[in-house]
C-alpha atoms as a PDB file:
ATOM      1  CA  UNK A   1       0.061  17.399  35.546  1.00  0.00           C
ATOM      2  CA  UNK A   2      -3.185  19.126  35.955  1.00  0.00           C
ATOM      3  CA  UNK A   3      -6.074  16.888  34.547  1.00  0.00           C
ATOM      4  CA  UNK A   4      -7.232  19.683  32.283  1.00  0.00           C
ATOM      5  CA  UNK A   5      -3.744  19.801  30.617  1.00  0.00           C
ATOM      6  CA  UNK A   6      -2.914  17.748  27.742  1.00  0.00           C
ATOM      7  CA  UNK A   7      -0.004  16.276  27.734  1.00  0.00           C
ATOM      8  CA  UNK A   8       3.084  17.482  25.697  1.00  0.00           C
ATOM      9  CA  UNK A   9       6.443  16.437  24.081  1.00  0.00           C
ATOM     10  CA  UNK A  10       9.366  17.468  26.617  1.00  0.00           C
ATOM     11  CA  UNK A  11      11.834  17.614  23.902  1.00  0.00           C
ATOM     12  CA  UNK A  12       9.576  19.807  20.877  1.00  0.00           C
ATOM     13  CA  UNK A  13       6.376  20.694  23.541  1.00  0.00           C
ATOM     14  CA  UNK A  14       3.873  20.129  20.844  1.00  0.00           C
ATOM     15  CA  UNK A  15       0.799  18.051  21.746  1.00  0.00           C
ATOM     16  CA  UNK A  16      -0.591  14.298  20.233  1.00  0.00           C
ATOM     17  CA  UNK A  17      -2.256  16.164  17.694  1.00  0.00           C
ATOM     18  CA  UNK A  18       0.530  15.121  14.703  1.00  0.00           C
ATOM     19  CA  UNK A  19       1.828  11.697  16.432  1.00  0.00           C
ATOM     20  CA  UNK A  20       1.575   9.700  19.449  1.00  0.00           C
ATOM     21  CA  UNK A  21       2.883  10.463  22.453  1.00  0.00           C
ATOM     22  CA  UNK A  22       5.196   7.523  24.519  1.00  0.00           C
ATOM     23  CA  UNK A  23       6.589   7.505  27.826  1.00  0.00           C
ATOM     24  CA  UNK A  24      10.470   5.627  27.017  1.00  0.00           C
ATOM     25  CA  UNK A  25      11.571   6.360  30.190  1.00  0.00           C
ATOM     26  CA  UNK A  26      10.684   6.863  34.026  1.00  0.00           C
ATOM     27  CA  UNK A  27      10.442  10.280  33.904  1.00  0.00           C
ATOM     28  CA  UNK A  28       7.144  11.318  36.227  1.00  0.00           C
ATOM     29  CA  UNK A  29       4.532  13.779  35.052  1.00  0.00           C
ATOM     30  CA  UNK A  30       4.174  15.955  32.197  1.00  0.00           C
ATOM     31  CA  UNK A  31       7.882  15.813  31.485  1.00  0.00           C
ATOM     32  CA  UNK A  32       7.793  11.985  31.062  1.00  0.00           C
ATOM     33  CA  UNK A  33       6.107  12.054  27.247  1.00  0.00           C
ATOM     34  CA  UNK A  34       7.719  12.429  24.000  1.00  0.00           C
ATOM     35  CA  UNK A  35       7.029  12.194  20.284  1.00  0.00           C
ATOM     36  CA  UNK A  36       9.275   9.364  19.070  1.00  0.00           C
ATOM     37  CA  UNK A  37      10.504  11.425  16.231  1.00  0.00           C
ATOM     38  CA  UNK A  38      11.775  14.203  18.514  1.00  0.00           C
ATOM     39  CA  UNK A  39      13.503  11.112  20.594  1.00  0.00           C
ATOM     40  CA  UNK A  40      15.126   9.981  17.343  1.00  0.00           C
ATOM     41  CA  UNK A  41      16.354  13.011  16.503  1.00  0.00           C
ATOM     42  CA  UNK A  42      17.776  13.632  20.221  1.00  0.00           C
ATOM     43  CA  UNK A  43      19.493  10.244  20.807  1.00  0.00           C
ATOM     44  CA  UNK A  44      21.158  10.569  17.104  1.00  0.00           C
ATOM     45  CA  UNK A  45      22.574  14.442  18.186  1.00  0.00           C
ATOM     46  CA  UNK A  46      23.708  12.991  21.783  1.00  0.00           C
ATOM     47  CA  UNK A  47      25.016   9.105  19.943  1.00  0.00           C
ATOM     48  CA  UNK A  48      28.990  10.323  19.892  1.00  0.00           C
ATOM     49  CA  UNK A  49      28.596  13.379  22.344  1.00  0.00           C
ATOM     50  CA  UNK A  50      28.162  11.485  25.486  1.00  0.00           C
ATOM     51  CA  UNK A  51      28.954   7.999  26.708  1.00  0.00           C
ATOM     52  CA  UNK A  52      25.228   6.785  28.091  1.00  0.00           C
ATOM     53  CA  UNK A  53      23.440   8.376  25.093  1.00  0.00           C
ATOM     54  CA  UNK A  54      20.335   6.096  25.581  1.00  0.00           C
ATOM     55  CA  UNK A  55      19.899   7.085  29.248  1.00  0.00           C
ATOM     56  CA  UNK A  56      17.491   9.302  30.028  1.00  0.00           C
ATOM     57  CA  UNK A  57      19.502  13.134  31.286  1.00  0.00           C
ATOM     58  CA  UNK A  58      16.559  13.580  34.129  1.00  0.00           C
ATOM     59  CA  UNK A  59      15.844  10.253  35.832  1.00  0.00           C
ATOM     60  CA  UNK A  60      18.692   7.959  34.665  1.00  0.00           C
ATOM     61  CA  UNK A  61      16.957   5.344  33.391  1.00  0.00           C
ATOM     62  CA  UNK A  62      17.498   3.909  29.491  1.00  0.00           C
ATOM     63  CA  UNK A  63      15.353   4.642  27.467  1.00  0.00           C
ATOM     64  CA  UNK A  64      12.605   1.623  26.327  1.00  0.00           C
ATOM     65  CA  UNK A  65      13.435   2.299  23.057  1.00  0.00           C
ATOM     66  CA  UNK A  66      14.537  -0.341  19.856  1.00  0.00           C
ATOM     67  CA  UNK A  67      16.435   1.089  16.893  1.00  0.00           C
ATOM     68  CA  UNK A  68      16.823   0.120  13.687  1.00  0.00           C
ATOM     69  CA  UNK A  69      17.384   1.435   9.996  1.00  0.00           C
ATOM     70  CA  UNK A  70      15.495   3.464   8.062  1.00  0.00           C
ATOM     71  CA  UNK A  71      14.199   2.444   4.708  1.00  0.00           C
ATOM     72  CA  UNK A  72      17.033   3.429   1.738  1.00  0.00           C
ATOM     73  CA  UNK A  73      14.630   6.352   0.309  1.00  0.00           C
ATOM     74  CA  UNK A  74      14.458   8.243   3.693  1.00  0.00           C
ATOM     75  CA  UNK A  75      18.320   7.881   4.162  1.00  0.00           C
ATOM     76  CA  UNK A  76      20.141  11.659   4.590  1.00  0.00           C
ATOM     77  CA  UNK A  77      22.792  12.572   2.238  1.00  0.00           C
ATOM     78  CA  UNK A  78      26.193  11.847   3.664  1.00  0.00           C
ATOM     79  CA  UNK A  79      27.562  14.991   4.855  1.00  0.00           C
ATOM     80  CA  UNK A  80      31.256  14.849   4.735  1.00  0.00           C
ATOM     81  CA  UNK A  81      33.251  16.097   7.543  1.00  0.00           C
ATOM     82  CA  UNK A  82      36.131  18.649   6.955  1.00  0.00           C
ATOM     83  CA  UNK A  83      38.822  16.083   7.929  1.00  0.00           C
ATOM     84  CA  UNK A  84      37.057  13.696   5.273  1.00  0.00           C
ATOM     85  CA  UNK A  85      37.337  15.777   2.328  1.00  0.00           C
ATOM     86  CA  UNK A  86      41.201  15.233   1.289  1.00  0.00           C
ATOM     87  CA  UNK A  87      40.765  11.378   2.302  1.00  0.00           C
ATOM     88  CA  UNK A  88      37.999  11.495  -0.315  1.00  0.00           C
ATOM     89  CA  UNK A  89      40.198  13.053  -2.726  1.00  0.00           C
ATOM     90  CA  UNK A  90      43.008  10.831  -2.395  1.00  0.00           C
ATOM     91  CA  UNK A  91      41.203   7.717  -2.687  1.00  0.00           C
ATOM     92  CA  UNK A  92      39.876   9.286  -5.787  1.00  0.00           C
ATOM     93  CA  UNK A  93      42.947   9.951  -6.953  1.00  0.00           C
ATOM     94  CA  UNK A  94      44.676   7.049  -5.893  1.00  0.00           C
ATOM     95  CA  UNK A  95      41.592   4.817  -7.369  1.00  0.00           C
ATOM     96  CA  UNK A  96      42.849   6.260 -11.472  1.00  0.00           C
ATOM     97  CA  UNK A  97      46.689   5.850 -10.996  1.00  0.00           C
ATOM     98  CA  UNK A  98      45.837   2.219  -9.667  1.00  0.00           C
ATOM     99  CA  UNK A  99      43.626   1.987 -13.052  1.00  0.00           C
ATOM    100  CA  UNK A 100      46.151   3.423 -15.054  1.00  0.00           C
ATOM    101  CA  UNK A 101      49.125   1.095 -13.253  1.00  0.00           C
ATOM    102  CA  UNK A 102      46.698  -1.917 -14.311  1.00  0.00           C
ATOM    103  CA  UNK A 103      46.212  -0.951 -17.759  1.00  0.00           C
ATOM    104  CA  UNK A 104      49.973  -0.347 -18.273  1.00  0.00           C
ATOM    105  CA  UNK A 105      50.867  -3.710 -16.767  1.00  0.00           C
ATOM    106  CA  UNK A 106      48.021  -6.066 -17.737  1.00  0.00           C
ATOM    107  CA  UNK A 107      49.344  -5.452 -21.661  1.00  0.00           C
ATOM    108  CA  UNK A 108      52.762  -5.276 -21.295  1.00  0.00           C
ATOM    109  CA  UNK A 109      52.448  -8.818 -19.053  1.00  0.00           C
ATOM    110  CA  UNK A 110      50.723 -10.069 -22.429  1.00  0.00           C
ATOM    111  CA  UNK A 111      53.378  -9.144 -24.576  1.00  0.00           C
ATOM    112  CA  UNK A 112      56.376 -10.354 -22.470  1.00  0.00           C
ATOM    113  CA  UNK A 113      55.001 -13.071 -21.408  1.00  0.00           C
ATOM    114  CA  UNK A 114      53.358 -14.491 -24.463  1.00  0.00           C
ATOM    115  CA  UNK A 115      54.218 -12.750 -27.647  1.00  0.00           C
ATOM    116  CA  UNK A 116      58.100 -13.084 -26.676  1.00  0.00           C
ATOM    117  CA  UNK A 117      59.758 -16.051 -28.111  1.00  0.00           C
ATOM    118  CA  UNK A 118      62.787 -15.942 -26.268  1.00  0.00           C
ATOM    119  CA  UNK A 119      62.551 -14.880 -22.356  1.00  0.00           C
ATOM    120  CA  UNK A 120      64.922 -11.432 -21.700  1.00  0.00           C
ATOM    121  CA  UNK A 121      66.251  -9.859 -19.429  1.00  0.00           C
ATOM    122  CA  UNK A 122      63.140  -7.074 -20.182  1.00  0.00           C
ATOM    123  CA  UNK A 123      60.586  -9.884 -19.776  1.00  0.00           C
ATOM    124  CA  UNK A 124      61.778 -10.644 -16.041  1.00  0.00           C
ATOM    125  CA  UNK A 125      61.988  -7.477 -15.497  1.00  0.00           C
ATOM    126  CA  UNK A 126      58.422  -6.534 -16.735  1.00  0.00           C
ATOM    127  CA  UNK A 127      56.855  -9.629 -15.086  1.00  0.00           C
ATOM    128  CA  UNK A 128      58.393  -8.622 -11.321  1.00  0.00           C
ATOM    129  CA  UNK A 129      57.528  -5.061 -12.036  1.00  0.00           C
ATOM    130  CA  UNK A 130      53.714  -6.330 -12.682  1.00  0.00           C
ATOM    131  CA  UNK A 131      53.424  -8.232  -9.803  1.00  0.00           C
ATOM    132  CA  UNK A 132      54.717  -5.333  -7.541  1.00  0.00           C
ATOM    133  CA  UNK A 133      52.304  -3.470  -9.162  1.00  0.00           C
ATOM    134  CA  UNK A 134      49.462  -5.427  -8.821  1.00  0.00           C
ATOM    135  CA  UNK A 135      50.349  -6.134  -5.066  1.00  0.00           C
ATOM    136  CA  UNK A 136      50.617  -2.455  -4.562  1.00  0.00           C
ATOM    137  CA  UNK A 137      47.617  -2.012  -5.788  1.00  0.00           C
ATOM    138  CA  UNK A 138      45.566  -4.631  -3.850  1.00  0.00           C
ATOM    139  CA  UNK A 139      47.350  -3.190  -0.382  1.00  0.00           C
ATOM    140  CA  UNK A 140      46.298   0.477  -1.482  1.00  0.00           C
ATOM    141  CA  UNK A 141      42.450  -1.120  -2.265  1.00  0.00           C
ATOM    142  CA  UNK A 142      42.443  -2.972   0.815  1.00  0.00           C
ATOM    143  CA  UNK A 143      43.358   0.333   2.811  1.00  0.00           C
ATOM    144  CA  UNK A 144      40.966   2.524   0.775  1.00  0.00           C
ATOM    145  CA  UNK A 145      38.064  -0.283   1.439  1.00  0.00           C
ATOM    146  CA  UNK A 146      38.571  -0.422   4.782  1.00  0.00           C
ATOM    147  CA  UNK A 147      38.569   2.993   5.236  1.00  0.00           C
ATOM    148  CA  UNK A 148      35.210   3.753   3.176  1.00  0.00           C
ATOM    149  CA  UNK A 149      33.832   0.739   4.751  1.00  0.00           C
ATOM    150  CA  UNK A 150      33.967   2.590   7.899  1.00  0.00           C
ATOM    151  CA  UNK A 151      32.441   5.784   6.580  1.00  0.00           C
ATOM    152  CA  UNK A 152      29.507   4.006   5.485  1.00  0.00           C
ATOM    153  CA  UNK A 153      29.027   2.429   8.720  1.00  0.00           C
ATOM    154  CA  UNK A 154      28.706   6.137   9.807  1.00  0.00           C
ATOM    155  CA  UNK A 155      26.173   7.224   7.380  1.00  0.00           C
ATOM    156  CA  UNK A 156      24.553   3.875   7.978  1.00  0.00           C
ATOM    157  CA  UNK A 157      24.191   5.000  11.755  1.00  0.00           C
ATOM    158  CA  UNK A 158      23.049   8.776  11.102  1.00  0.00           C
ATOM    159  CA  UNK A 159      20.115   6.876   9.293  1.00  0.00           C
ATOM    160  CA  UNK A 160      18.754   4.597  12.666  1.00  0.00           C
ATOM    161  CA  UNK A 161      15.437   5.747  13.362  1.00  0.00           C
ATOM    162  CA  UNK A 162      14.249   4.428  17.016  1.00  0.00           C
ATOM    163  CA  UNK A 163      10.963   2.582  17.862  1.00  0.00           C
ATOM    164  CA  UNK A 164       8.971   2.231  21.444  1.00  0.00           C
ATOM    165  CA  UNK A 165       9.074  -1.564  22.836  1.00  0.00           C
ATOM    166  CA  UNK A 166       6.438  -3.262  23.287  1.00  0.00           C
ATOM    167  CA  UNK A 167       3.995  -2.558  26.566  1.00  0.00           C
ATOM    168  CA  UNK A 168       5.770   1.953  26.774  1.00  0.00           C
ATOM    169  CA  UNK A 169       2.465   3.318  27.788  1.00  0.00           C
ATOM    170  CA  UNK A 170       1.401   5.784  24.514  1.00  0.00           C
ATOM    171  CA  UNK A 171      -1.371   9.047  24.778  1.00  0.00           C
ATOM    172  CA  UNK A 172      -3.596   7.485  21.765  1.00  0.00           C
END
């Protein structure tokens, strides 16, 4: 780099004039400086893309980088993907029959079992058929929870922002 020329981003070639410029990685020269925020951005787009997403594509070195999350208010809106869409509706879906299965039982297991003076035939029946219910319904919300648990560990990881270490040489 010439000593008249100021030094720019590699990834958005914009100067120091909005934020900092760091060097993360080993990179020599102009090309070695980038604006954190341009580095977030590109280690989020590469994260699933390529195996060594913190490693640096021109000298091979990781980058000197920390992540962690960003505050709740600066979180981006979960943008489902196509294959997501009928998983979300069936958990809906499968959320009010499992409501509606609970209502239905939870009474009729109140009537059978206590309001019946004499135990039936109907009250066995009725108290086996609510506790098949009610096991259905706790493997169905143990599948579904599981399963949005894992989405939101997604979003949660679309919403890492990345910091320098301590001692990456900055411009100002």
């Amino acid at each position: 780099m010439a000593e008249d020329q100021a030094p720019v981003c590699k990834i958005c070639l914009m100067g120091d004039e909005e934020s900092p410029l760091y060097r993360p990685c080993q990179c020599a020269g102009s090309i070695g400086y980038v604006h954190m925020e341009c580095l977030s951005e590109w280690l989020q787009s590469n994260r699933n893309n390529k195996e060594n997403w913190l490693e640096c594509e021109i000298c091979h070195t990781d980058y000197q980088v920390d992540h962690k999350l960003q505050p709740i208010c600066r979180w981006h809106r979960y943008k489902p993907k196509q294959y997501d869409i009928p998983a979300l509706i069936f958990s809906t879906v499968a959320i009010l029959i499992l409501l509606s299965a609970v209502g239905y039982a939870v009474p009729l297991l109140i009537y059978y079992w206590f309001l019946e003076e004499q135990a039936t035939v109907m009250t066995v029946f009725t108290l086996i058929n609510t506790i098949l219910i009610w096991i259905l319904c706790l493997m169905i919300m143990a599948k579904l929870c599981g399963f949005h648990t894992r989405r939101f560990k997604m979003w949660a990881n679309q919403n890492n922002t990345y910091v320098p270490r301590r001692g990456v040489p900055r411009t100002r």
